[in-house]
Protein backbone atom coordinates (compact mmCIF):
# COMPACT_ATOMS: atom_id res chain seq x y z
CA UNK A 1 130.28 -43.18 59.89
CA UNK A 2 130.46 -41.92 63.13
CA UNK A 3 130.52 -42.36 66.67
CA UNK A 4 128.86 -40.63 69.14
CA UNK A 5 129.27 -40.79 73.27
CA UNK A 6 126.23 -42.19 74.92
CA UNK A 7 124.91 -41.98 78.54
CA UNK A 8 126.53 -45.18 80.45
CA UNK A 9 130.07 -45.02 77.99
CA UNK A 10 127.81 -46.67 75.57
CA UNK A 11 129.18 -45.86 71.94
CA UNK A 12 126.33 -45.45 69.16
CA UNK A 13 127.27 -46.00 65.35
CA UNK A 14 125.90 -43.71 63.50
CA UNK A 15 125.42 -42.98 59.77
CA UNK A 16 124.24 -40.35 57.95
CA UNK A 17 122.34 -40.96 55.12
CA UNK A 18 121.62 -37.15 52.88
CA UNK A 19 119.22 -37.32 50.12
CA UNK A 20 117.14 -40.02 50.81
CA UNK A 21 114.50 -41.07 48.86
CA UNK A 22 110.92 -42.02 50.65
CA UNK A 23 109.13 -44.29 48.23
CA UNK A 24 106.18 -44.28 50.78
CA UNK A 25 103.88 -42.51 48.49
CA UNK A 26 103.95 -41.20 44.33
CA UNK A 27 105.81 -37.75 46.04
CA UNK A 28 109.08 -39.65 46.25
CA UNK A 29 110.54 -37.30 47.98
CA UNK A 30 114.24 -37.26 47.44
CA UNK A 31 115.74 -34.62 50.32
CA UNK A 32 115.36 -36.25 53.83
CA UNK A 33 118.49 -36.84 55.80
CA UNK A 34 118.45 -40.19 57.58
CA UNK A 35 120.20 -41.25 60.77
CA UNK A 36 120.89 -44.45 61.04
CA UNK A 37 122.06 -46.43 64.06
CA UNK A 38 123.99 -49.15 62.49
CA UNK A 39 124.84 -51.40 65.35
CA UNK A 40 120.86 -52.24 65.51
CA UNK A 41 119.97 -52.15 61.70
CA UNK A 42 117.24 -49.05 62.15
CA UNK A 43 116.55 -45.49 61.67
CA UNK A 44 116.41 -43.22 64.23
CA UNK A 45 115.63 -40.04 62.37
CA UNK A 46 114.27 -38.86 59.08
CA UNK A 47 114.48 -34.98 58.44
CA UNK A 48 112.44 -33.57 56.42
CA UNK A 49 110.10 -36.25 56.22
CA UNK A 50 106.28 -36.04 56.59
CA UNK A 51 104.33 -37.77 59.13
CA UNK A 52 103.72 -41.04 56.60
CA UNK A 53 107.19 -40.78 55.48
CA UNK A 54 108.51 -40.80 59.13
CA UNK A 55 106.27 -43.79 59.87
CA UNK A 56 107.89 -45.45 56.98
CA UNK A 57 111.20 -45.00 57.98
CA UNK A 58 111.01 -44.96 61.58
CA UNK A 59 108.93 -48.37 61.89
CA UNK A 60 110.91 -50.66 59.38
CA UNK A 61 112.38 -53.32 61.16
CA UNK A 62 113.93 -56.45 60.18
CA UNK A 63 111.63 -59.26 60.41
CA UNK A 64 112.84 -62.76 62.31
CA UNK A 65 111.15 -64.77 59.37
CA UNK A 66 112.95 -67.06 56.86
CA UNK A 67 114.38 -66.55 54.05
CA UNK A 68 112.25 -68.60 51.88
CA UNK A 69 109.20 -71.13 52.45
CA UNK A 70 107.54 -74.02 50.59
CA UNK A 71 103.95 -74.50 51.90
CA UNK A 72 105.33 -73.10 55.19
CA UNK A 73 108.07 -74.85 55.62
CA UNK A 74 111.77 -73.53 55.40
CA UNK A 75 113.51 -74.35 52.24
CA UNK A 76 116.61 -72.45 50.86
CA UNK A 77 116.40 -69.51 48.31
CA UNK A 78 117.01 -71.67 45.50
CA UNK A 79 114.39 -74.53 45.86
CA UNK A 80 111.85 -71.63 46.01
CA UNK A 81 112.46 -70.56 43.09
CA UNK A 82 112.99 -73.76 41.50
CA UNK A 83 109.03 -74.63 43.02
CA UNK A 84 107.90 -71.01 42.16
CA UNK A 85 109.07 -71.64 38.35
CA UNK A 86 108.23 -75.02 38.00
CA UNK A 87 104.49 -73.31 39.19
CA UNK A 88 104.29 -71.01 36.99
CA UNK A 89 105.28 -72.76 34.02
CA UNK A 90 102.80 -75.84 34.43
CA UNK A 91 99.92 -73.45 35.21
CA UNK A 92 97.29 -72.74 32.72
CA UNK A 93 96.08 -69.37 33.65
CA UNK A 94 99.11 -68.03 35.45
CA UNK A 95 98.64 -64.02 36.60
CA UNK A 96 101.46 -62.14 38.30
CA UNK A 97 99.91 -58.88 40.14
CA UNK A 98 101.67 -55.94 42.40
CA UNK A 99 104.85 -54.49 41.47
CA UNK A 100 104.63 -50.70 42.31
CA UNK A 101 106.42 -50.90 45.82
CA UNK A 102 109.62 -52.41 43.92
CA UNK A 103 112.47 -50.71 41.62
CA UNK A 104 111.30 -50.56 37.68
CA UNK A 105 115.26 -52.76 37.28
CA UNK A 106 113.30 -55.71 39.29
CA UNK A 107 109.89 -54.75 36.95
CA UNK A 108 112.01 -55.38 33.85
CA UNK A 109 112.57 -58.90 34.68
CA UNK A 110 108.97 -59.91 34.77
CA UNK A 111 107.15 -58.93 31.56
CA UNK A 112 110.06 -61.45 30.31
CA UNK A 113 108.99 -63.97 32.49
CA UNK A 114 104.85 -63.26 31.58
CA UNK A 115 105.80 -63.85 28.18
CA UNK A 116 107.42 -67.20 28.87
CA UNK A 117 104.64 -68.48 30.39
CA UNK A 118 102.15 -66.84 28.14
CA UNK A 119 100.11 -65.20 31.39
CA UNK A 120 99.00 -62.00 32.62
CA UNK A 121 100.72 -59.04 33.94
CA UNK A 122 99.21 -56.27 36.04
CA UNK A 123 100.00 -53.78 38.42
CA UNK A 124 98.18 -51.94 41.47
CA UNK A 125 97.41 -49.36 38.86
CA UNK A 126 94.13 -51.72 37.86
CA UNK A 127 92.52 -50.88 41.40
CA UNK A 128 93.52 -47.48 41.51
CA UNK A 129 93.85 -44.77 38.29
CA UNK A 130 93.62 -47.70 36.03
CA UNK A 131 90.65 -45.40 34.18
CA UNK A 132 93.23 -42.86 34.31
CA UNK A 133 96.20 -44.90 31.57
CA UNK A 134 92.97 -45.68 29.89
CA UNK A 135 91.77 -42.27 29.14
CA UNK A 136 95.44 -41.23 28.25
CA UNK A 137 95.24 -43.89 25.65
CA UNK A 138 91.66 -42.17 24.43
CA UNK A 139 92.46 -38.26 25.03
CA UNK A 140 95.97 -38.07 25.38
CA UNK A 141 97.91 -36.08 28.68
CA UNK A 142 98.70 -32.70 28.67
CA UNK A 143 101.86 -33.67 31.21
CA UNK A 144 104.48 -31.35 32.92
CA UNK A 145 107.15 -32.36 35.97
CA UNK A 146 106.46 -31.29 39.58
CA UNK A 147 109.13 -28.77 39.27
CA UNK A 148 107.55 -26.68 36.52
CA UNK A 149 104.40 -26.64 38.99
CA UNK A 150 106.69 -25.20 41.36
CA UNK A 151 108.03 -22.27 39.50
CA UNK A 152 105.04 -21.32 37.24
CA UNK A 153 101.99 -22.70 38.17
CA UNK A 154 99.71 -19.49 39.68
CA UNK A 155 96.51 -21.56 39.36
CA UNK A 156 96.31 -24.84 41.24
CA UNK A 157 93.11 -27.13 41.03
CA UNK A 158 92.61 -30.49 42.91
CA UNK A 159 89.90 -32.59 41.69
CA UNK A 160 88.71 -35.59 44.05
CA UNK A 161 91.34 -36.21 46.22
CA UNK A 162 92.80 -35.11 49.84
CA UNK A 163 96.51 -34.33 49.67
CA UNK A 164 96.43 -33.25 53.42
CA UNK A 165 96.54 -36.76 54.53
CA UNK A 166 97.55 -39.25 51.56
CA UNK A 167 100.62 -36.97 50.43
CA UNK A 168 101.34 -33.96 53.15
CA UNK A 169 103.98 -32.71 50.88
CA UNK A 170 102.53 -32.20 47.97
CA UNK A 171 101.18 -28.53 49.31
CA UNK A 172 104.43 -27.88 51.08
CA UNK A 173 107.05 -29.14 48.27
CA UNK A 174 105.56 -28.78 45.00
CA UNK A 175 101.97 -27.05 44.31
CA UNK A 176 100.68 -24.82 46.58
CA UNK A 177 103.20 -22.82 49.24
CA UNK A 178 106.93 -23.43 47.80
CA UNK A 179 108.85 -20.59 46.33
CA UNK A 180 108.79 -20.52 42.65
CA UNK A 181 111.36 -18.68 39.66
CA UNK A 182 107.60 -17.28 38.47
CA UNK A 183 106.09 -17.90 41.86
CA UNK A 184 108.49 -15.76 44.53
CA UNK A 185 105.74 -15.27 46.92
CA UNK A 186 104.33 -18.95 47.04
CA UNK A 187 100.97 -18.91 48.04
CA UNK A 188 100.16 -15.32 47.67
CA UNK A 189 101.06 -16.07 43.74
CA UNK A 190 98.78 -18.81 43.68
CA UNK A 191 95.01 -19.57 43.35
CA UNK A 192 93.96 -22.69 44.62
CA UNK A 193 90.57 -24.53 44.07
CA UNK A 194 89.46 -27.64 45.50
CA UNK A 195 86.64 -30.02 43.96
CA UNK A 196 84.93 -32.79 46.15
CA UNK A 197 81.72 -34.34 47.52
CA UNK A 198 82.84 -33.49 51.26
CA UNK A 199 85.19 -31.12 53.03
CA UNK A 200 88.25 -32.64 54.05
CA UNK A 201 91.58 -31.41 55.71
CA UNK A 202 92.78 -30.27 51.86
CA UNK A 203 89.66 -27.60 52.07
CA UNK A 204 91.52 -25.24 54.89
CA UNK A 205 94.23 -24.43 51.97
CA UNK A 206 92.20 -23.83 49.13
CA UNK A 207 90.86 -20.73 48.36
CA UNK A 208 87.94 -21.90 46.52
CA UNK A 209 85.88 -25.07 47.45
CA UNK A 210 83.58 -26.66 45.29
CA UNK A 211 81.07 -29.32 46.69
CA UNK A 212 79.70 -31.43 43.80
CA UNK A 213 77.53 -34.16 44.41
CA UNK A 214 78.97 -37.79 44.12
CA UNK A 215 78.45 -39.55 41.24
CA UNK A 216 78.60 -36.10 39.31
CA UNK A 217 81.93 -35.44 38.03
CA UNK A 218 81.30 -36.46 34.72
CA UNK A 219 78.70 -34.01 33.95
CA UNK A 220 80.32 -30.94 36.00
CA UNK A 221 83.25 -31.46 33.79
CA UNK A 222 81.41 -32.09 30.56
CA UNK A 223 79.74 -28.58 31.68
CA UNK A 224 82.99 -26.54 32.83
CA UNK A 225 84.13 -27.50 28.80
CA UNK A 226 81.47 -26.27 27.55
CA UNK A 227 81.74 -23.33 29.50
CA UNK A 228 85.06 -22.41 28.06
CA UNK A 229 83.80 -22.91 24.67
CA UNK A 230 81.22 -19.74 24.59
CA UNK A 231 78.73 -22.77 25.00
CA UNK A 232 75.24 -22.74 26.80
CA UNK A 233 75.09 -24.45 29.81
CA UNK A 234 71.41 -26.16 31.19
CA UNK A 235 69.35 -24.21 33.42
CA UNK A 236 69.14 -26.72 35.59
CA UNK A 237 72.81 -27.91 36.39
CA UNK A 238 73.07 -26.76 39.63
CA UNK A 239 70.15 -29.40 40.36
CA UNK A 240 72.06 -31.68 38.62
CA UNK A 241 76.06 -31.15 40.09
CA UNK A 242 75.52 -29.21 43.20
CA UNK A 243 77.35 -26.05 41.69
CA UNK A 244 75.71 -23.07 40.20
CA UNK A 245 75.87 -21.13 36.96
CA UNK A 246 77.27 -18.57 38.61
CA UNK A 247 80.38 -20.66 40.12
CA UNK A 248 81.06 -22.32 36.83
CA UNK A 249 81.10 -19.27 34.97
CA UNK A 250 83.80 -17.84 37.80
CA UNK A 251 85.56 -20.78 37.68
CA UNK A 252 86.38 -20.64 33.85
CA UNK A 253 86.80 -17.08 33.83
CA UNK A 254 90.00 -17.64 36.39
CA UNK A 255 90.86 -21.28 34.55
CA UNK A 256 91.13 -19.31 31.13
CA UNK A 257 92.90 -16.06 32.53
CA UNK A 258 95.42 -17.56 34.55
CA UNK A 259 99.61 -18.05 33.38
CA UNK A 260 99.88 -21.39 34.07
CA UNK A 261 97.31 -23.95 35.01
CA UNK A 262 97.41 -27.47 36.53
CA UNK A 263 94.50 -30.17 37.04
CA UNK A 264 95.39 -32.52 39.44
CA UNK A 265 93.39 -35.15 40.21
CA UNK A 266 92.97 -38.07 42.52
CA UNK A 267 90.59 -41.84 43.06
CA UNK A 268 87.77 -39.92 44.25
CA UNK A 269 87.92 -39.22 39.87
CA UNK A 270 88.40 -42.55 38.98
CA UNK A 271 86.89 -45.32 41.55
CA UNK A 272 82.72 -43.33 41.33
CA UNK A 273 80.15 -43.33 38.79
CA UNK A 274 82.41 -42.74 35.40
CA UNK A 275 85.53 -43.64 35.93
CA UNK A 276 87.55 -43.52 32.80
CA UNK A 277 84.96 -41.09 31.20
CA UNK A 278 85.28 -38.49 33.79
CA UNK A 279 89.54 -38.43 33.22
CA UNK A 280 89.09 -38.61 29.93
CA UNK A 281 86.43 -35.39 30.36
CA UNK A 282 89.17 -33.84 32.90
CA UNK A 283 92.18 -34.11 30.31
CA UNK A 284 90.39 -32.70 28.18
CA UNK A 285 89.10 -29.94 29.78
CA UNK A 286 92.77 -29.32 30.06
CA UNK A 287 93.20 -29.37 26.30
CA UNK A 288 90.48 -27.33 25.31
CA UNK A 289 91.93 -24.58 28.04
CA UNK A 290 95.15 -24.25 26.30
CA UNK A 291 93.03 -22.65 23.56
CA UNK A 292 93.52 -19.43 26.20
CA UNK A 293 96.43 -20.77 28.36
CA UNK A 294 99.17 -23.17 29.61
CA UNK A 295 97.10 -25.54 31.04
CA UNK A 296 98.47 -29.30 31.99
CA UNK A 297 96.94 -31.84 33.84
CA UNK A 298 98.69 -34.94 36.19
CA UNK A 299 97.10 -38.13 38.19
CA UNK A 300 98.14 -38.10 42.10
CA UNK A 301 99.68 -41.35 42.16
CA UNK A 302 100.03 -43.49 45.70
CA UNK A 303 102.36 -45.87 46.05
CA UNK A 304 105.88 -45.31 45.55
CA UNK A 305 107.06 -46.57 42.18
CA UNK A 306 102.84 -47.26 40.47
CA UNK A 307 104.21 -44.41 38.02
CA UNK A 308 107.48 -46.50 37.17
CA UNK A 309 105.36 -50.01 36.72
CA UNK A 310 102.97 -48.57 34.49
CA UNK A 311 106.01 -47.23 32.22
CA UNK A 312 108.13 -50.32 32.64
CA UNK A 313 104.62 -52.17 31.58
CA UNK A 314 104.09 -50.22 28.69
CA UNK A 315 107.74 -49.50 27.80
CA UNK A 316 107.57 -53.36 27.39
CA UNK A 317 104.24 -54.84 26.13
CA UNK A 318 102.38 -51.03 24.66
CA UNK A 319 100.38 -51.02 27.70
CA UNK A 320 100.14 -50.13 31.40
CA UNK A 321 98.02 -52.87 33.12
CA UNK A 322 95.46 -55.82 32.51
CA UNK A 323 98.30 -57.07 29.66
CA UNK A 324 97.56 -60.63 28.76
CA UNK A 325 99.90 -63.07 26.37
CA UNK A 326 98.02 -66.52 25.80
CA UNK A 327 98.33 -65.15 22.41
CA UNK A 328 101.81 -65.11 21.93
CA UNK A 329 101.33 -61.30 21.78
CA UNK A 330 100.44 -58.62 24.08
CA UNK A 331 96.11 -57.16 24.85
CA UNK A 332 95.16 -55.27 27.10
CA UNK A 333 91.63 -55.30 28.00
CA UNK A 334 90.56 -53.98 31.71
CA UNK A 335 87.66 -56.30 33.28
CA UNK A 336 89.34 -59.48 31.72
CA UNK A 337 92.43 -59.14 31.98
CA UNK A 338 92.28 -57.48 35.40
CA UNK A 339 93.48 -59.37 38.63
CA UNK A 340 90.44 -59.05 40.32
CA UNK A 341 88.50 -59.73 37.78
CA UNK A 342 90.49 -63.48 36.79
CA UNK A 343 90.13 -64.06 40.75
CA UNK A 344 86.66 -63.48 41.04
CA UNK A 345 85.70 -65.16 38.05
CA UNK A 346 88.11 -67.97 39.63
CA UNK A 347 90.06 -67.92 36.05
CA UNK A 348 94.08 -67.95 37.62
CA UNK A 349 95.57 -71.69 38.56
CA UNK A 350 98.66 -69.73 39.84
CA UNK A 351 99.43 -65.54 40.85
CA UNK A 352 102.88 -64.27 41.63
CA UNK A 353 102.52 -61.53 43.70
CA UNK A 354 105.17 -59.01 43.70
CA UNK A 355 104.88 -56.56 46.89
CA UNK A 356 101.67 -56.39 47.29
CA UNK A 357 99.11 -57.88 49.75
CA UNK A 358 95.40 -58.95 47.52
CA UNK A 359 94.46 -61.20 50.51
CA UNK A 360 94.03 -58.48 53.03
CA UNK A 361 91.99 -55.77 50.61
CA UNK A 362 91.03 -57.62 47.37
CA UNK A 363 86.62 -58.34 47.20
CA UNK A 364 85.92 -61.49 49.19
CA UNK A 365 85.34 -63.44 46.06
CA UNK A 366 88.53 -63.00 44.50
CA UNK A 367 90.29 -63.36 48.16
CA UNK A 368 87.89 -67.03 48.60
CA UNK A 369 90.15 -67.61 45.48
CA UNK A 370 93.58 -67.06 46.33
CA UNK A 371 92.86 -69.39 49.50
CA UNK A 372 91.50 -71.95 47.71
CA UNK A 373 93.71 -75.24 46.38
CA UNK A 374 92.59 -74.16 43.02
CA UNK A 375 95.63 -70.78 42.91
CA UNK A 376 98.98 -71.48 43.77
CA UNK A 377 100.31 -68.37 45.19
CA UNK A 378 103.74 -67.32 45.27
CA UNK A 379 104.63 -64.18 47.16
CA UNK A 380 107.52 -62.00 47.42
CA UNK A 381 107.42 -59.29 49.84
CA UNK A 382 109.43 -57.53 52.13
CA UNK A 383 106.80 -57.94 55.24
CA UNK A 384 104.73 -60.95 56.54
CA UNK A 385 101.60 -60.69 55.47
CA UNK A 386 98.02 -61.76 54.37
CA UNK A 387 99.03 -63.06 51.47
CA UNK A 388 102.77 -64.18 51.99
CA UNK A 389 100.71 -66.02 55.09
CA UNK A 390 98.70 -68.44 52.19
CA UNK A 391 101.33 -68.59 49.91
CA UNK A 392 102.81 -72.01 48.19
CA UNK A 393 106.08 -70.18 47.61
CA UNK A 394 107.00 -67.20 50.26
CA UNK A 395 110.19 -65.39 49.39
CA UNK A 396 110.95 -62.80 52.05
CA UNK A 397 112.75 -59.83 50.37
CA UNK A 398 114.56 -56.37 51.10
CA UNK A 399 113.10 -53.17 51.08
CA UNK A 400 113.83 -50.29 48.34
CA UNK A 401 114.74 -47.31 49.42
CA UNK A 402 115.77 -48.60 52.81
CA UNK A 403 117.83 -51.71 52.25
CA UNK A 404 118.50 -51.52 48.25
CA UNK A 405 119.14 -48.90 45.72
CA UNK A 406 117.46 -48.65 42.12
CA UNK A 407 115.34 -46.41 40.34
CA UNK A 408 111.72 -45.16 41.12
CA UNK A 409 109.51 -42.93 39.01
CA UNK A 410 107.90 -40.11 40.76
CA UNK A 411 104.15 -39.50 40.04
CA UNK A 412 105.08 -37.06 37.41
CA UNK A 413 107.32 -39.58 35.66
CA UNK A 414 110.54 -38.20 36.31
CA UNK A 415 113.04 -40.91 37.40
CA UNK A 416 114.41 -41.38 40.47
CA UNK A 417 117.73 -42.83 42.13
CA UNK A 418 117.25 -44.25 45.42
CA UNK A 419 120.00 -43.81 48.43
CA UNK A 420 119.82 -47.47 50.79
CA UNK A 421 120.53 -46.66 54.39
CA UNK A 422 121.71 -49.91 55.84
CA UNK A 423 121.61 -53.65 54.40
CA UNK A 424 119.32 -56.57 54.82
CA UNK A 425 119.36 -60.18 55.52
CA UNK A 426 117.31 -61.00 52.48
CA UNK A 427 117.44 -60.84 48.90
CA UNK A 428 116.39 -57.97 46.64
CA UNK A 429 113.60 -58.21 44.30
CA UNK A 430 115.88 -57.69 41.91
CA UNK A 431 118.14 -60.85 42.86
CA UNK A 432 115.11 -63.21 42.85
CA UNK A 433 113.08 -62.02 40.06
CA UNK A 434 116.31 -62.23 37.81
CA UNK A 435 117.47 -66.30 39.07
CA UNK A 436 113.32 -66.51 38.52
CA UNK A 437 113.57 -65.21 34.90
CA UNK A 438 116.22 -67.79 34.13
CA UNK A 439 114.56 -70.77 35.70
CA UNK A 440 111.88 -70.15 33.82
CA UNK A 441 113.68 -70.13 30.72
CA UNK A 442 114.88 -73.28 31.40
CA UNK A 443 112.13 -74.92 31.92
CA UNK A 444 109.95 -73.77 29.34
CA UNK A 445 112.54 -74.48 26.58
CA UNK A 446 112.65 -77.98 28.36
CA UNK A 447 108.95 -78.34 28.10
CA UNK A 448 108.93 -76.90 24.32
CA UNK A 449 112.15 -79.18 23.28
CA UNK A 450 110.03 -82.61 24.72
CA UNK A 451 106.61 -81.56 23.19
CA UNK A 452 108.73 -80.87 19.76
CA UNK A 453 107.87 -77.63 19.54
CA UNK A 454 111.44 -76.12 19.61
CA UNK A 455 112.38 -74.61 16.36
């Protein structure tokens, strides 16, 4: 820590904080430099840091709200978690929902608790690349680690999505203009193509863009692998995709020639006409290319630990999302198992959501639901917000990355340790998910031993 002389003989604390993580976004980016003023509890710089990341860091402020509420009305830490147990455990349908702006050691704590109460489990990942975990399930992923992109990759393709504005970096730190081991020039080593219905800021650095018409992924991709099979392609399929014979025939000519290849793709893939078909037809495209190549292929995740839910998920239960255990036993089954789903078909007596905010961006069916006296909500969350705002239980908590360490997965599953740059006034995730896990123990081996159920 320092101290620096201000203007007026006013003395600022200062602390430097190197190798910050920013768990604004799936980048993680793990090299800004923070400077904290400590005296005040806020950042005052963040080197290095993109314009979203800068936002994040800049703007976080500790909130004046309490700790902990009970249908809005202050009540220690404790009796909310006492309420938000005892809530959980008498509900019927219970659903717990969010989870990818929190470290995977707080995500461990909850499939326990799911099971307990034999509910459902699901993460953000259900609204956004959802089709995406369920077309690795179907084709498999030809993966890699941002890195290897770095130092090898001489062929870059994007595939419905707009890194310009949802992850600046991406370009500048990993893909397209960094100095490789393979790649020494950067960008002059590389080739990069851009598929999407419209030009957006991510055209001006690719060096081919394809237009496609919406809704037509699916059958451009279906075409491009049959393309790189020696197969016919229709006549007509520029009527049908927006792209000619001609540019097809290009494109796999540099897809199948190139050293090293990478397909990344974003929701512009997943949320149109297709969805889990057209990654499924994307990863494979990617397999049947390493017939001629090294060819690998990676979701662009967005928020800043989706990548370590959906492991922490799986790693526990054999699935990402939508995981369901009235059974006793882990399904998975997307549509009914689903959080928006359950909510619009008005299915859930009770949702814990874990750093998220449904009420604000959910469909107006399944939000009519979470208002309703029908759900019991319980919300932890580091903000005020929609939700927290409706909320039975309200448990204010600390912000990874900022206030609390942990670990993060970044988008290309590579784990993460994250660097806190000053402390908060309210509890970690971690801290109230693991007193939540116990309570609930309690209380269902209280409700098991009077029913005489207890073996």
């Amino acid at each position: 820590m320092s101290a620096r002389k201000m203007s007026d003989d006013v003395v600022k604390n200062e602390k430097i904080v190197e190798n910050a993580t920013c768990t604004f976004c799936g980048c993680v980016c793990d090299d800004i430099t923070l400077t904290v003023d400590v005296d005040n509890k806020v950042i005052t710089q963040a080197k290095d840091a993109c314009v979203l990341g800068k936002a994040w860091f800049l703007n976080h402020v500790i909130e004046d709200r309490p700790i902990a509420r009970i249908d809005n009305k202050e009540v220690t830490l404790d009796e909310a978690i006492e309420e938000a147990a005892k809530t959980l455990v008498e509900a019927k349908f219970p659903i717990v929902y969010g989870l990818s702006d929190t470290i995977c050691e707080a995500q461990r704590q909850v499939v326990p608790i799911v099971d307990d109460i034999s509910g459902t489990i699901d993460t953000t990942t259900s609204v956004c690349h959802g089709p995406s975990g369920m077309a690795f399930q179907g084709v498999g992923e030809p993966s890699m680690t941002l890195g290897e992109v770095k130092n090898r990759a001489d062929l870059i393709v994007y595939w419905g999505g707009n890194p310009a504005e949802s992850h600046p970096r991406h370009f500048g730190r990993y893909a397209v203009t960094p100095q490789g081991m393979f790649t020494p020039n950067g960008k002059k080593d590389r080739t990069v193509i851009l598929f999407d219905v419209r030009k957006t800021k991510s055209a001006g650095v690719a060096d081919i863009f394809v237009q496609l018409k919406p809704g037509k992924d699916f059958e451009l991709l279906w075409t491009l692998r049959a393309a790189v099979k020696g197969k016919k392609i229709p006549s007509n399929i520029e009527e049908i995709t927006g792209v000619s014979p001609e540019t097809i025939h290009d494109l796999v000519e540099k897809m199948k020639n190139c050293q090293y290849g990478v397909l990344f793709f974003g929701m512009g893939l997943t949320m149109t006409r297709g969805r889990h078909f057209n990654s499924g037809a994307l990863l494979a495209l990617a397999a049947d290319l390493n017939e001629f190549t090294h060819f690998v292929a990676k979701p662009v995740r967005g928020h800043g630990n989706v990548t370590g839910a959906d492991n922490v998920v799986s790693w526990q239960t054999g699935y990402p999302f939508g995981v369901n255990f009235s059974r006793g036993y882990p399904r998975f089954n997307p549509g009914e198992y689903t959080t928006v789903d359950t909510l619009n078909r008005g299915e859930a007596d009770a949702a814990m959501i874990i750093a998220s905010d449904p009420a604000s961006n959910f469909p107006k069916k399944a939000i009519a639901h979470l208002k309703s006296k029908k759900c019991k909500v319980i919300s932890l969350d580091t903000k005020e917000t929609h939700t927290s705002e409706i909320a039975h239980v309200a448990i204010a908590t600390s912000t990874y990355g900022i206030n609390t360490g942990g670990t993060v997965y970044r988008m290309d599953d590579v784990p993460i340790s994250l660097r806190p740059a000053f402390d908060s006034p309210f509890p970690g995730d971690l801290e109230v998910l693991t007193k939540l896990r116990k309570k609930v123990r309690e209380l269902v081996l209280k409700k098991r031993k009077k029913s005489g159920k207890d073996k």
